[in-house]
Protein backbone atom coordinates (compact mmCIF):
# COMPACT_ATOMS: atom_id res chain seq x y z
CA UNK A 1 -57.23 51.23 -3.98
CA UNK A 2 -55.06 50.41 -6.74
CA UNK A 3 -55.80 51.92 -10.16
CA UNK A 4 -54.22 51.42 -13.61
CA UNK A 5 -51.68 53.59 -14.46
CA UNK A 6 -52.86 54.16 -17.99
CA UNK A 7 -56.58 54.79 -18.58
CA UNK A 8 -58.50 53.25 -21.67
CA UNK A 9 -60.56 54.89 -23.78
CA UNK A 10 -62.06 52.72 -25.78
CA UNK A 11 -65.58 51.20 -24.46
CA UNK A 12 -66.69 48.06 -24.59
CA UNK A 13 -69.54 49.60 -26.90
CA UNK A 14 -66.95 51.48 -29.15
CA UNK A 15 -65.47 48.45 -30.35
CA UNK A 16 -66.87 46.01 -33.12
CA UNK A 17 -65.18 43.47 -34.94
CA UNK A 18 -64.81 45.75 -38.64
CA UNK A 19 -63.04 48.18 -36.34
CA UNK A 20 -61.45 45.51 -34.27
CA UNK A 21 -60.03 44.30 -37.45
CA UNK A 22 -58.92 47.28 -38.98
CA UNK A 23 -56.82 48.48 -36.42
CA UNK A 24 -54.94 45.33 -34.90
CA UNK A 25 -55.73 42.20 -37.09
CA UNK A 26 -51.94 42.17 -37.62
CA UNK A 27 -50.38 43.53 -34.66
CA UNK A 28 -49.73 40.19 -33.49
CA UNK A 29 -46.45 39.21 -31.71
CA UNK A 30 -44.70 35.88 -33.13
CA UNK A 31 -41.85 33.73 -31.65
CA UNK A 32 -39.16 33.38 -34.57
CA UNK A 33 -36.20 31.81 -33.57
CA UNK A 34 -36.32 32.54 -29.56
CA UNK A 35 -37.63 36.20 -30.05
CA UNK A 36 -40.99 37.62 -29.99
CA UNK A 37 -41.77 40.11 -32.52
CA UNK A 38 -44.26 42.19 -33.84
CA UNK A 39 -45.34 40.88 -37.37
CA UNK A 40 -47.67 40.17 -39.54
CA UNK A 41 -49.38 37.02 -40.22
CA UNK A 42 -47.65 37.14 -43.88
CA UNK A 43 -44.15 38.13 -42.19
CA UNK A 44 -44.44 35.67 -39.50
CA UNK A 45 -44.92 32.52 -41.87
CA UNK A 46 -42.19 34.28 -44.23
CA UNK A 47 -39.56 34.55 -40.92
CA UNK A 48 -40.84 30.75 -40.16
CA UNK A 49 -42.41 31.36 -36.81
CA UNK A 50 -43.11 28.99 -34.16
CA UNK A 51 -46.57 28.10 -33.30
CA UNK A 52 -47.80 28.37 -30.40
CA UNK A 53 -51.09 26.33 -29.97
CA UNK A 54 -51.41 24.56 -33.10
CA UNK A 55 -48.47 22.14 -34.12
CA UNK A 56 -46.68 23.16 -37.65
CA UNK A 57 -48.06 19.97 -39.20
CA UNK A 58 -51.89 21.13 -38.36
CA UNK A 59 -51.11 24.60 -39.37
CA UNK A 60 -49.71 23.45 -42.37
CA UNK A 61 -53.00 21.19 -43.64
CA UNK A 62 -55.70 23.59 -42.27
CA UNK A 63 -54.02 26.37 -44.48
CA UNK A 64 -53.80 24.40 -47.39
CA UNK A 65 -57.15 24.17 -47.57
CA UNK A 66 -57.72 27.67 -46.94
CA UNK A 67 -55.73 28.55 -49.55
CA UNK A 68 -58.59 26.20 -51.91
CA UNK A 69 -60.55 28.43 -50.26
CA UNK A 70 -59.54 31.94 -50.39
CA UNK A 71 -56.51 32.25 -52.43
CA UNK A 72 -53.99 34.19 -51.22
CA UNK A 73 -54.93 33.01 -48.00
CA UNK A 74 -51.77 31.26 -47.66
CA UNK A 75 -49.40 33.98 -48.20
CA UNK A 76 -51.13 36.34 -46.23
CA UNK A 77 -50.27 34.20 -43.67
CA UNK A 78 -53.44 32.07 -42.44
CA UNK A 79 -51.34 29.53 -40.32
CA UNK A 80 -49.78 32.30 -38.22
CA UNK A 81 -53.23 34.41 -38.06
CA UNK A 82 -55.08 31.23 -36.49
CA UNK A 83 -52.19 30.27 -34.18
CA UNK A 84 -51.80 34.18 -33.11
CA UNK A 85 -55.93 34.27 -32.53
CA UNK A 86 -55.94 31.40 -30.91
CA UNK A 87 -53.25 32.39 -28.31
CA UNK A 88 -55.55 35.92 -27.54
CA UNK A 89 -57.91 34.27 -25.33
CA UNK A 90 -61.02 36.43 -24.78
CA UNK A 91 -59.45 38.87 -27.58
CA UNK A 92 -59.70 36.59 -30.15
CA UNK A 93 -60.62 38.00 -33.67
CA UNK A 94 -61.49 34.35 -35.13
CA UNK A 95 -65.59 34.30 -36.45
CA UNK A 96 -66.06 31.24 -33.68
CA UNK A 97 -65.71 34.06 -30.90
CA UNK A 98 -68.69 35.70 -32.52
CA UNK A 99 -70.30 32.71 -33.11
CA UNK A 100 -70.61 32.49 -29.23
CA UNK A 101 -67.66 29.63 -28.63
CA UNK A 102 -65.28 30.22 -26.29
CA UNK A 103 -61.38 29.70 -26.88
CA UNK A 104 -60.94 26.14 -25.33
CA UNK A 105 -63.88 25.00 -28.26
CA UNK A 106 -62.06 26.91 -30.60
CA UNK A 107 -59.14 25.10 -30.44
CA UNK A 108 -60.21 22.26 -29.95
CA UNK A 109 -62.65 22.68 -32.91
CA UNK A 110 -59.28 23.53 -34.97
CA UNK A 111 -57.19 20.60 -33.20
CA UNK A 112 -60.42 18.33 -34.91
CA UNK A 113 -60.15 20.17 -38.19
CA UNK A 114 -56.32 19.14 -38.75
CA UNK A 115 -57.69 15.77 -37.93
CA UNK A 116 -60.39 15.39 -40.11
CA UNK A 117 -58.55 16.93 -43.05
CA UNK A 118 -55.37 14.50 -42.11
CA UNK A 119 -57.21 11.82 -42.65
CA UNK A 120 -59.33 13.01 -45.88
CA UNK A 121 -56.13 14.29 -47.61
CA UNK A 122 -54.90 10.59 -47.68
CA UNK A 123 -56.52 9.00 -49.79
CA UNK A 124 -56.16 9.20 -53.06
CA UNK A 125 -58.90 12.08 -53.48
CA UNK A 126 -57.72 15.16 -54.77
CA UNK A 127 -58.31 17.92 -52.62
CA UNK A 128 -60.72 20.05 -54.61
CA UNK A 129 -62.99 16.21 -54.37
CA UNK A 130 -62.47 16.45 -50.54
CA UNK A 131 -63.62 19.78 -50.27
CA UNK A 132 -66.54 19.18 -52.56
CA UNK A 133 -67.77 16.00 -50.23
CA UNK A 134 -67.02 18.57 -46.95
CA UNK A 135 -69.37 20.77 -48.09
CA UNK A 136 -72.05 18.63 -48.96
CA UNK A 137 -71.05 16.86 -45.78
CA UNK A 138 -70.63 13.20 -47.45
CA UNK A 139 -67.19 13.08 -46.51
CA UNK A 140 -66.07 9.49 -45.03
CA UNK A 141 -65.09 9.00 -41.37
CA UNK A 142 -65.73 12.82 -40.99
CA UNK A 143 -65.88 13.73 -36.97
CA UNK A 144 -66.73 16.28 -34.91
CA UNK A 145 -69.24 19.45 -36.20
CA UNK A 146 -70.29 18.90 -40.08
CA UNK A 147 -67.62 19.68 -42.33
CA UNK A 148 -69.14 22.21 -44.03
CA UNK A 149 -69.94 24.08 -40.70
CA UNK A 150 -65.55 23.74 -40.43
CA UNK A 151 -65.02 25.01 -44.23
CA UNK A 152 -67.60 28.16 -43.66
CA UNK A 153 -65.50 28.91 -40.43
CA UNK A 154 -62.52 28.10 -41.69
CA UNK A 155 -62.77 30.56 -44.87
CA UNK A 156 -64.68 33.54 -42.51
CA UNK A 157 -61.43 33.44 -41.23
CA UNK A 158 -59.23 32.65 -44.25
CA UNK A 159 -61.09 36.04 -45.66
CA UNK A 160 -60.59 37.84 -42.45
CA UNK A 161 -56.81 37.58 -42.75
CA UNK A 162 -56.41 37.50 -47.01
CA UNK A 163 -58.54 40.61 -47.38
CA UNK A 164 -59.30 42.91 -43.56
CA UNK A 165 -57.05 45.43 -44.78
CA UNK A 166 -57.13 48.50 -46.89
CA UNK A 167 -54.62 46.49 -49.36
CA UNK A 168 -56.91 43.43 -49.55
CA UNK A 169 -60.04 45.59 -50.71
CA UNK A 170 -57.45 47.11 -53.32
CA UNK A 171 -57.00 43.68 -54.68
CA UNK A 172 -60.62 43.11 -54.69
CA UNK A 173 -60.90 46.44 -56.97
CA UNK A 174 -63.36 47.74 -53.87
CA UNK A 175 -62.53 51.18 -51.93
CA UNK A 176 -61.42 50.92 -48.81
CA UNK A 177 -64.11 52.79 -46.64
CA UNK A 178 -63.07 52.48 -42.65
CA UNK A 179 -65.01 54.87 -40.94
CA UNK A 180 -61.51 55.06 -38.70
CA UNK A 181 -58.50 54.69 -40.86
CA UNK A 182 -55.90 52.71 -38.80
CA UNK A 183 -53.02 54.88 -38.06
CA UNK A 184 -50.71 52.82 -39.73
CA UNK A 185 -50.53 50.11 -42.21
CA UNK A 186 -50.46 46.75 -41.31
């Protein structure tokens, strides 16, 4: 019978999200320029990576409005964070996993996002009115889940990436209290 070679030994009902988080939320590997490496979200967008699921263009307009958002959001690197999470699968750290949707809906439900926002960001609204009409769900020719259902996932996630780590609670003037410290900075 074959048998891994290395055992794990962390169970199923060791591991929760918070620790999830704060021990791999940015051990994510990212093709820049032909090579895969192990960056950050922030490093990857800084290096220019290549996405993966997601096209640059929808990257692009779903983290603009995360950066309206969450600020920082942006430079922490939101566009490589949802493309990264979206390529895990089942290990997925995205809120729609705990939401109970699987990674097919999750794309797709970011594929519809780009969309929607595409197509709101063109007129001659500015984007704070857009978001305002998303999240009172008024917003013209909107498709797909409510748009305020997309901004509150869209920001879980925005926060997830802007302020998961020990350096992110700094910023927020809160101590950083991980039962587990990570064993190495992000």
């Amino acid at each position: 019978m074959w048998r891994p070679a290395v055992q794990c030994t962390l169970m199923a009902h060791d591991l929760t999200r918070r620790r999830l988080l704060g021990s791999s939320l940015f051990s994510a590997s990212f093709l820049v320029l032909g090579d895969r490496l192990t960056l950050s979200p922030a490093e990857a967008v800084e290096l220019d990576f290549t996405p993966e699921v997601l096209t640059r263009d929808q990257l692009n307009i779903i983290a603009t409005v995360a950066e309206q958002l969450v600020p920082g959001s942006a430079d922490a690197g939101i566009a490589a964070y949802l493309d990264a999470q979206l390529r895990a699968g089942n290990d997925s750290l995205l809120i729609g996993k705990y939401l109970g949707v699987d990674i097919s809906a999750q794309i797709d439900f970011y594929e519809l996002l780009a969309r929607n926002l595409q197509k709101a960001l063109q007129t001659e609204q500015a984007t704070s009115e857009v978001l305002s009409a998303m999240w009172s769900d008024v917003q013209e020719n909107w498709e797909g889940p409510p748009a305020s259902y997309m901004l509150f996932v869209l920001r879980a996630d925005a926060l997830d990436v802007t302020y998961g780590t020990p350096e992110g609670f700094e910023v927020l003037g809160i101590p950083y209290m991980a039962h587990i410290m990570p064993e190495k900075p992000w």
